[in-house]
Protein backbone atom coordinates (compact mmCIF):
# COMPACT_ATOMS: atom_id res chain seq x y z
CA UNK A 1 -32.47 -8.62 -22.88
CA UNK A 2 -32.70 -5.48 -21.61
CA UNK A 3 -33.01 -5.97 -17.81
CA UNK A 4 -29.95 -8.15 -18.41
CA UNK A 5 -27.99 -5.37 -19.52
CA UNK A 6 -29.23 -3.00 -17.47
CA UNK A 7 -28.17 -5.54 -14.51
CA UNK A 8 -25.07 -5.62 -16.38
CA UNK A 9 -24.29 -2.20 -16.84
CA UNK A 10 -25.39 -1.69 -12.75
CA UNK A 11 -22.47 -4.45 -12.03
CA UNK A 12 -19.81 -2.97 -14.00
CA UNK A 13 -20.45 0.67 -12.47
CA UNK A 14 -20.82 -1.10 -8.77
CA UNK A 15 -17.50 -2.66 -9.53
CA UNK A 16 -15.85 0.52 -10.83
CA UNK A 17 -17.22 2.22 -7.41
CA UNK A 18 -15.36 -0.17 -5.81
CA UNK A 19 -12.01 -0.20 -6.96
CA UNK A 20 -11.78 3.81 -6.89
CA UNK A 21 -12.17 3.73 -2.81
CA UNK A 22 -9.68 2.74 -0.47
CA UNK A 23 -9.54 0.12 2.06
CA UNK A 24 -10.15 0.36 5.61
CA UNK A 25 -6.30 -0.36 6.34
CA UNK A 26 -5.46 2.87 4.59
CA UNK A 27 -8.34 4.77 5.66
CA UNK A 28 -6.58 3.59 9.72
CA UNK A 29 -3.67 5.28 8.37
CA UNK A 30 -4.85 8.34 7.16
CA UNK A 31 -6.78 9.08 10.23
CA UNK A 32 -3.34 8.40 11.96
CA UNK A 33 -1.52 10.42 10.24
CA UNK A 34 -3.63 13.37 10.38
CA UNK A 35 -3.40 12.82 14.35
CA UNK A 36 0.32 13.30 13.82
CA UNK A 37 0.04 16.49 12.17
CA UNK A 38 -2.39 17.74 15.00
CA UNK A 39 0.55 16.80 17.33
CA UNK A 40 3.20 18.66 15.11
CA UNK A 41 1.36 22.09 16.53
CA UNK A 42 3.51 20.81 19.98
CA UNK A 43 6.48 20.16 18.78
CA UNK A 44 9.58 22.15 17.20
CA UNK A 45 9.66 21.39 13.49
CA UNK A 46 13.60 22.06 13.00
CA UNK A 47 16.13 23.08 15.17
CA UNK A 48 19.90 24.71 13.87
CA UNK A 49 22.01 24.18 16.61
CA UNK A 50 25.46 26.52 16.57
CA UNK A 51 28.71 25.08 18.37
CA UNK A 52 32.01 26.83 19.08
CA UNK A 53 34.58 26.58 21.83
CA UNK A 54 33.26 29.90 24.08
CA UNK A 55 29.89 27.94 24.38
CA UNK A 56 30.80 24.46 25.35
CA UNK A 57 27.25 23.06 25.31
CA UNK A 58 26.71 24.82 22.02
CA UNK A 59 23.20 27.36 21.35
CA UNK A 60 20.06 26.11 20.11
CA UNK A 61 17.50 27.57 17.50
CA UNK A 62 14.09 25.97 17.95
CA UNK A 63 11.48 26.70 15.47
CA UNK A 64 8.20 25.62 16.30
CA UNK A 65 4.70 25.86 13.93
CA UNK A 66 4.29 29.81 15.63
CA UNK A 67 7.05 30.63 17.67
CA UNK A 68 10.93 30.79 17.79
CA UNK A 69 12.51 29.71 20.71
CA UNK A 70 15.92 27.97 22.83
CA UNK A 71 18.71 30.55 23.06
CA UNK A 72 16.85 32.97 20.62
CA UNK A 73 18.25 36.39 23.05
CA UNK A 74 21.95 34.76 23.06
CA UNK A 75 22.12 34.52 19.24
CA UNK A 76 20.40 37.73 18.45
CA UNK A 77 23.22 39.22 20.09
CA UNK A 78 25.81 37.81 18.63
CA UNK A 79 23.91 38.47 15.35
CA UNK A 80 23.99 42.26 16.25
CA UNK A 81 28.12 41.89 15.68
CA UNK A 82 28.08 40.81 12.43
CA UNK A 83 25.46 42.56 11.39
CA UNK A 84 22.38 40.40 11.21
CA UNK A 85 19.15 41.02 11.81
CA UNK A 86 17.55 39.91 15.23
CA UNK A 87 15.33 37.12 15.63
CA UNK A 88 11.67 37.67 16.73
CA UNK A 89 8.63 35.28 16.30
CA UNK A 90 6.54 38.82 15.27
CA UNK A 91 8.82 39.10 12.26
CA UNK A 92 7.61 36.30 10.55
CA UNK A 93 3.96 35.73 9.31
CA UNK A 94 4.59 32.52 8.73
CA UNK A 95 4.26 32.05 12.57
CA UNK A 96 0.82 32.94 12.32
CA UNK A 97 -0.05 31.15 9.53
CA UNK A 98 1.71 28.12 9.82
CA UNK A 99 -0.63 26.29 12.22
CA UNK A 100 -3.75 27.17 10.04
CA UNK A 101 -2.03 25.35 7.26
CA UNK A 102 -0.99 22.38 9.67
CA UNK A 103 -4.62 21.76 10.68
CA UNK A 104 -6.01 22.14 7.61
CA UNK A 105 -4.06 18.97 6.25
CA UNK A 106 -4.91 17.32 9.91
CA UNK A 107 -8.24 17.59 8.91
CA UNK A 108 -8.00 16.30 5.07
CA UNK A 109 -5.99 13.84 6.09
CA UNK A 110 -9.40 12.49 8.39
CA UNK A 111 -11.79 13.78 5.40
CA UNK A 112 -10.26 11.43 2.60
CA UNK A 113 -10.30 8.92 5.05
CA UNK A 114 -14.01 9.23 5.79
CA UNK A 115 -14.42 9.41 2.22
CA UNK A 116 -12.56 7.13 1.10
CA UNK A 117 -12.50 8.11 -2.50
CA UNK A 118 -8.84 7.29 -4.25
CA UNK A 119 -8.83 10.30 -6.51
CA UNK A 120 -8.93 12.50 -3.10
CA UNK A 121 -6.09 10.68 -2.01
CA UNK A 122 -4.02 11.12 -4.97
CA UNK A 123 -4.96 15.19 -4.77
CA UNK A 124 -4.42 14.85 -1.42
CA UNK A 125 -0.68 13.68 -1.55
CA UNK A 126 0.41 16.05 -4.75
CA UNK A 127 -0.89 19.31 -2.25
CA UNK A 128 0.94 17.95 0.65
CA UNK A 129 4.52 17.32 -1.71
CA UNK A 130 3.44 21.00 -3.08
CA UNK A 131 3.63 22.47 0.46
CA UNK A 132 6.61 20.46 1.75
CA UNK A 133 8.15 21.71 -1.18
CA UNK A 134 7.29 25.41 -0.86
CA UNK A 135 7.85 25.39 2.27
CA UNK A 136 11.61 23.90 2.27
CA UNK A 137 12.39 26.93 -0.42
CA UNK A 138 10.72 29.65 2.10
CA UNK A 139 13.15 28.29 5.09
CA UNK A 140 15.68 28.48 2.36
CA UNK A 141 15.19 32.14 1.41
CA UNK A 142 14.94 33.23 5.23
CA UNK A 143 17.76 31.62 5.96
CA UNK A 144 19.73 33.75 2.73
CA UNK A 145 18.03 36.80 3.55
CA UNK A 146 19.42 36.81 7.15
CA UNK A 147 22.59 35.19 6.20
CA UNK A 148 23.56 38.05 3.13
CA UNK A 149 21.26 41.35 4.28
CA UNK A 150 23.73 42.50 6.87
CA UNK A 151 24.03 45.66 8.51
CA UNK A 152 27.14 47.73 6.51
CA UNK A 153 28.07 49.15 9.85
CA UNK A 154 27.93 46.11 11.92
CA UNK A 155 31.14 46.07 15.03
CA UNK A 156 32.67 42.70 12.77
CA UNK A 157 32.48 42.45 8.95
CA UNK A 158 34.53 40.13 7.09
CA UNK A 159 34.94 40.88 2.97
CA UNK A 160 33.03 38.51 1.17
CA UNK A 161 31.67 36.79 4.26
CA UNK A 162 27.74 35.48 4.54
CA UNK A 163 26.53 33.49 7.18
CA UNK A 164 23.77 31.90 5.93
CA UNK A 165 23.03 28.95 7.89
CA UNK A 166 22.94 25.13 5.91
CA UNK A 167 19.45 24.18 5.13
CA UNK A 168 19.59 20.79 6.21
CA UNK A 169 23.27 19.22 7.05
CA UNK A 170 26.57 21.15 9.05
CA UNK A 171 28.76 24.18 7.50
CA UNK A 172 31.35 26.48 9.32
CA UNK A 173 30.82 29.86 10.25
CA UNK A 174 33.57 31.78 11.33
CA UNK A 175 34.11 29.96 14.54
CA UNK A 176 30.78 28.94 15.06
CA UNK A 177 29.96 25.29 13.71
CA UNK A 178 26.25 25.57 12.37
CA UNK A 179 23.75 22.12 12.02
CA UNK A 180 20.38 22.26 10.55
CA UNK A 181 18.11 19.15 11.05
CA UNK A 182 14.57 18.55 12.09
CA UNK A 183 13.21 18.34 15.34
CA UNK A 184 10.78 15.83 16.39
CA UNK A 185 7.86 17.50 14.62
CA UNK A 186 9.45 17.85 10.93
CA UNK A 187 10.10 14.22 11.63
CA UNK A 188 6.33 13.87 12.46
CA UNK A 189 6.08 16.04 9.09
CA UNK A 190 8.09 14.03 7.03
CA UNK A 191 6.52 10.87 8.49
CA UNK A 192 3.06 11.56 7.48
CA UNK A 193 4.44 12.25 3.62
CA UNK A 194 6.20 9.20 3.81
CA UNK A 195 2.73 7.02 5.03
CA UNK A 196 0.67 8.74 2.53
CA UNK A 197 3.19 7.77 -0.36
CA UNK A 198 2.78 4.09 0.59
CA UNK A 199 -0.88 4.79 0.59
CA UNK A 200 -1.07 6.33 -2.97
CA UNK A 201 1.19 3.26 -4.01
CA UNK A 202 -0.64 0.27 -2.27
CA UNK A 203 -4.58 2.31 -2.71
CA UNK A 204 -5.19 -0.22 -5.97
CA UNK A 205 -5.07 -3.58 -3.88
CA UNK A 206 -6.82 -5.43 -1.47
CA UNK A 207 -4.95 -8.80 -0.13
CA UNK A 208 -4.63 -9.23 3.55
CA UNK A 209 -1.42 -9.69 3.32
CA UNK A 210 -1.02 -6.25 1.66
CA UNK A 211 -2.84 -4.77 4.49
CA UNK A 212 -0.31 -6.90 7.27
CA UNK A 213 2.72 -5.02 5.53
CA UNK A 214 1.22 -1.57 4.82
CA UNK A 215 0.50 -1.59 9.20
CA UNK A 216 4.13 -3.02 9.86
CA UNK A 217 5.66 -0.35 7.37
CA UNK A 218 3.57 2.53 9.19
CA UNK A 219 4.51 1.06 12.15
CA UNK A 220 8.21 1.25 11.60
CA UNK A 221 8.23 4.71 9.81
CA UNK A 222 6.11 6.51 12.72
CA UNK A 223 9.06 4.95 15.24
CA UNK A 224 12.11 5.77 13.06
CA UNK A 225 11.33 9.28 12.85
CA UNK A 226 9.78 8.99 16.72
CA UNK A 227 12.67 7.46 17.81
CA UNK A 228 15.44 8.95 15.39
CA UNK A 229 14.44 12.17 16.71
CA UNK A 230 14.87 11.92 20.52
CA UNK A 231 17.09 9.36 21.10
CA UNK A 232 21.08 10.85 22.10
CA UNK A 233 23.81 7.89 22.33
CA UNK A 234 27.34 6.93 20.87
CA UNK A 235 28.48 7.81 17.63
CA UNK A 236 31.05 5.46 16.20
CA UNK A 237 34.56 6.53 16.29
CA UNK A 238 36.45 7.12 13.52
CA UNK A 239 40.81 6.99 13.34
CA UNK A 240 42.51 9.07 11.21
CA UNK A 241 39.53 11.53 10.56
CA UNK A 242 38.08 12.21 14.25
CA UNK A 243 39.74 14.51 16.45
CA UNK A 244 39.51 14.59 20.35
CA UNK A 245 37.38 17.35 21.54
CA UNK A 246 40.51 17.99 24.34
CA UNK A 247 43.87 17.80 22.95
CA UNK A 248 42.69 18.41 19.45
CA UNK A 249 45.09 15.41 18.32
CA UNK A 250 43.31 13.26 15.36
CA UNK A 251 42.13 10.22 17.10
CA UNK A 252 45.27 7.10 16.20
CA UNK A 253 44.11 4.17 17.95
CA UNK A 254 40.51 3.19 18.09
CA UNK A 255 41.28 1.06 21.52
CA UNK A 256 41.43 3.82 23.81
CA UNK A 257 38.60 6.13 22.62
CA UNK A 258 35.89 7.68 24.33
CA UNK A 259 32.81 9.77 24.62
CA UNK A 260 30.71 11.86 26.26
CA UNK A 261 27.23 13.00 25.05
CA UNK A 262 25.60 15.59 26.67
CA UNK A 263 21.47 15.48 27.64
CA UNK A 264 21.05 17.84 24.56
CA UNK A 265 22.66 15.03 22.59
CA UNK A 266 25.77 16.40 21.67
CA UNK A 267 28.62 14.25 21.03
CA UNK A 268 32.12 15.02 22.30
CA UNK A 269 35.20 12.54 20.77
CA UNK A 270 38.41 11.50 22.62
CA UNK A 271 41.28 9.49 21.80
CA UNK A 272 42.42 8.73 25.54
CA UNK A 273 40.88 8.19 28.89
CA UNK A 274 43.54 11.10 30.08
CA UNK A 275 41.73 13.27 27.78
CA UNK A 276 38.10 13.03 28.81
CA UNK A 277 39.10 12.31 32.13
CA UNK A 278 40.98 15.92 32.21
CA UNK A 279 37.65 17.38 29.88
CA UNK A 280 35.71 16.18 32.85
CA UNK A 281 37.21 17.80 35.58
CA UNK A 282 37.74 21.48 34.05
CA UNK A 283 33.54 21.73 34.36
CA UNK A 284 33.53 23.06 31.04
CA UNK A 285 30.15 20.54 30.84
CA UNK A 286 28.05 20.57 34.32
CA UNK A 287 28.28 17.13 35.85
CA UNK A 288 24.13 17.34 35.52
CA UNK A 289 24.13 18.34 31.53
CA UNK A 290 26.43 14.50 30.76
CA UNK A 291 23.74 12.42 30.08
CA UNK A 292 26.39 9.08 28.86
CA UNK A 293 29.81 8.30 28.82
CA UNK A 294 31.38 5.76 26.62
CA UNK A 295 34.53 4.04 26.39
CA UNK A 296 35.36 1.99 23.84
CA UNK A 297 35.94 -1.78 24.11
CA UNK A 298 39.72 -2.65 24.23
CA UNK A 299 39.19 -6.38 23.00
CA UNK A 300 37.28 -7.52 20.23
CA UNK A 301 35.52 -4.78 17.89
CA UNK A 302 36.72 -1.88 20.46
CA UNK A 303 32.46 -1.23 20.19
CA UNK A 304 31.69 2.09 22.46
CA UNK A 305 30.29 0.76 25.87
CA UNK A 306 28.50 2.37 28.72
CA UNK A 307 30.79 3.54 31.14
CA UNK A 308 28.82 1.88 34.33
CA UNK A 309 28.98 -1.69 32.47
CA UNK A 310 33.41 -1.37 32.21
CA UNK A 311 35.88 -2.69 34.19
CA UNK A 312 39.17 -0.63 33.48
CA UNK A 313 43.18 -1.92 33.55
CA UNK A 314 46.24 0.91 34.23
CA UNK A 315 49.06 0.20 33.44
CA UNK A 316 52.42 2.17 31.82
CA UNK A 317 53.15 -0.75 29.03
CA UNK A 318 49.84 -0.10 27.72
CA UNK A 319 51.02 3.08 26.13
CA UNK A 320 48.13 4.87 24.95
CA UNK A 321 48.07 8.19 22.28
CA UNK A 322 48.29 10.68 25.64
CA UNK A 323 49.98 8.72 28.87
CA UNK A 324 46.76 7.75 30.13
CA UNK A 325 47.59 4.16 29.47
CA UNK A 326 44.13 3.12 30.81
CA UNK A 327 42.54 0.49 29.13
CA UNK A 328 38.61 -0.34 28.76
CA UNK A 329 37.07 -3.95 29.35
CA UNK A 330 33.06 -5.48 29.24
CA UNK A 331 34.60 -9.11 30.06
CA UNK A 332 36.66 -9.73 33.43
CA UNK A 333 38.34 -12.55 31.38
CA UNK A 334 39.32 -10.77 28.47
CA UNK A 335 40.95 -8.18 31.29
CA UNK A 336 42.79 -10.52 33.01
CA UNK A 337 44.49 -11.93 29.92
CA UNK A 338 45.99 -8.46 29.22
CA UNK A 339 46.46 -8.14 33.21
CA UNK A 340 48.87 -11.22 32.83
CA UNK A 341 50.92 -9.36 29.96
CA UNK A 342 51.46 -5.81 31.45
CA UNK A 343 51.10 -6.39 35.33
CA UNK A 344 48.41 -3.31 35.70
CA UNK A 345 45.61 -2.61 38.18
CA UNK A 346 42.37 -2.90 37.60
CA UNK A 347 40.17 0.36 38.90
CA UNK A 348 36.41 0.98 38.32
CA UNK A 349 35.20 4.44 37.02
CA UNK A 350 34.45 6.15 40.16
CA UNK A 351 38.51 5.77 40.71
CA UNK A 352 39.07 7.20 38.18
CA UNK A 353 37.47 9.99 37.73
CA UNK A 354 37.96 10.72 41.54
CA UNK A 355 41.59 10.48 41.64
């Protein structure tokens, strides 16, 4: 009787061992996502970028794990106008301590994995949401301490004014249009929170199928914020609330838009091929910072295209916003339809732009 419930007693303990560790899927996962943290230490973890009309391609703040850098010298002296302080990587001890901090979740990341043990993994994920979360407010209070602290004998100083940059998101600053986003290691960042929730959440269970999903959501996370942060292309045009970047006119009639979007990824709207056409040739934007241009579709969903895969139709009865009257196409049928009912002539892009 007693061997039996010593066997017993072995069994229920054995099987309580087991369902406190985590399976090999999630262990994978861990071990990956500590690798991502390791390669946030080479990557910019947010960027505010500032846009106004004197700087066409707009100024960039990178902030990496222990260093500031982009157009740190250019801002700092436009800071010195208004009375803010200057910028320097030495300022800030959270440049030096930063990476220490990154590493050491790289490398608990890897020891829970080795482990294996469920209660580290649940420790493991409140710590990391601790940190994300101090960290966010610490951004924030740099950011207000720069944006209010300003010098009371600064050349410019506007009553009431701060210019405390967004946190995350866009707000206006005198002229200066100021966005505050992550770069391609907060993505990284916010990736590796995002895998470890859907580690604490699936830990308890073992199916195969489980397993298939947890590697196909990991999967798609790591490329959305991979992929989110480096691609540049076409943002949709909107009428009525868009404005063209040239003429400043609100964009009327979705046909005849266009775009241009710089290697930086910055996006510049237009409501006529006139318009960016004009933009174009004042070399405001070198020819070799224009990564794209887009026109949009005049038939069907008027979708923004690729400028090398259009055709394009001129002609005066088209009557677009600004006199351009120069109409996109992707289909040489759906061109020669409208061909037939204004009697235009059909031109590629390098006419265009050449003439």
């Amino acid at each position: 009787m007693f061997t039996c419930s010593f066997l017993q007693l072995c069994m229920n303990k054995l099987q309580i061992m087991k369902t406190v560790r985590i399976q090999n899927g999630i262990r994978a996962l861990l071990v990956i996502c500590g690798l991502m943290l390791v390669a946030i230490l080479f990557f910019p973890m947010w960027r505010i970028d500032l846009q106004a009309p004197q700087y066409p391609e707009g100024l960039r703040l990178l902030i990496y794990p222990n260093k500031l850098a982009g157009n740190v010298d250019i801002i700092n002296g436009l800071n010195h106008y208004i009375g803010m302080k200057t910028l320097h990587t030495a300022d800030f001890i959270e440049f030096t301590v930063l990476p220490y901090i990154i590493v050491f979740f790289a490398l608990a990341f890897i020891i829970v994995a080795v482990v294996g043990k469920r209660k580290l993994l649940n420790i493991l994920f409140v710590v990391f949401v601790c940190f994300g979360i101090v960290a966010m407010y610490d951004f924030w209070r740099w950011e207000y301490n720069y944006g209010h602290n300003l010098n009371p004998d600064a050349a410019i100083i506007v009553p009431g004014m701060a210019y405390q940059p967004p946190l995350i998101g866009f707000k206006q600053l005198l002229n200066f249009g100021a966005y505050s986003v992550p770069d391609i290691g907060g993505w990284l960042f916010i990736a590796a929170g995002a895998l470890l929730l859907l580690a604490v959440i699936v830990s308890g269970r073992t199916t195969k199928k489980l397993s298939k999903q947890l590697s196909t959501a990991a999967i798609v996370i790591i490329l959305s914020a991979t992929l989110g942060s480096c691609n540049a292309g076409p943002e949709p045009i909107k009428p009525g609330v868009d404005n063209c970047y040239s003429c400043k006119m609100t964009v009327s009639d979705s046909r005849f838009g266009a775009e241009l979007v710089t290697v930086k990824g910055k996006v510049y709207k237009f409501d006529d091929a006139h318009c960016i056409i004009s933009y174009i040739k004042t070399k405001a934007i070198e020819p070799a910072a224009i990564k794209d241009i887009y026109f949009s579709n005049f038939c069907s969903t008027h979708q923004l295209i690729n400028v090398n895969k259009l055709s394009f139709l001129k002609a005066d009865a088209l009557r677009s916003p600004m006199g351009g009257n120069i109409a996109a196409f992707d289909n040489g049928d759906s061109l020669l339809q409208v061909q037939q009912r204004v009697a235009g002539t059909i031109v590629n892009w390098n006419e265009l732009i050449n003439q």
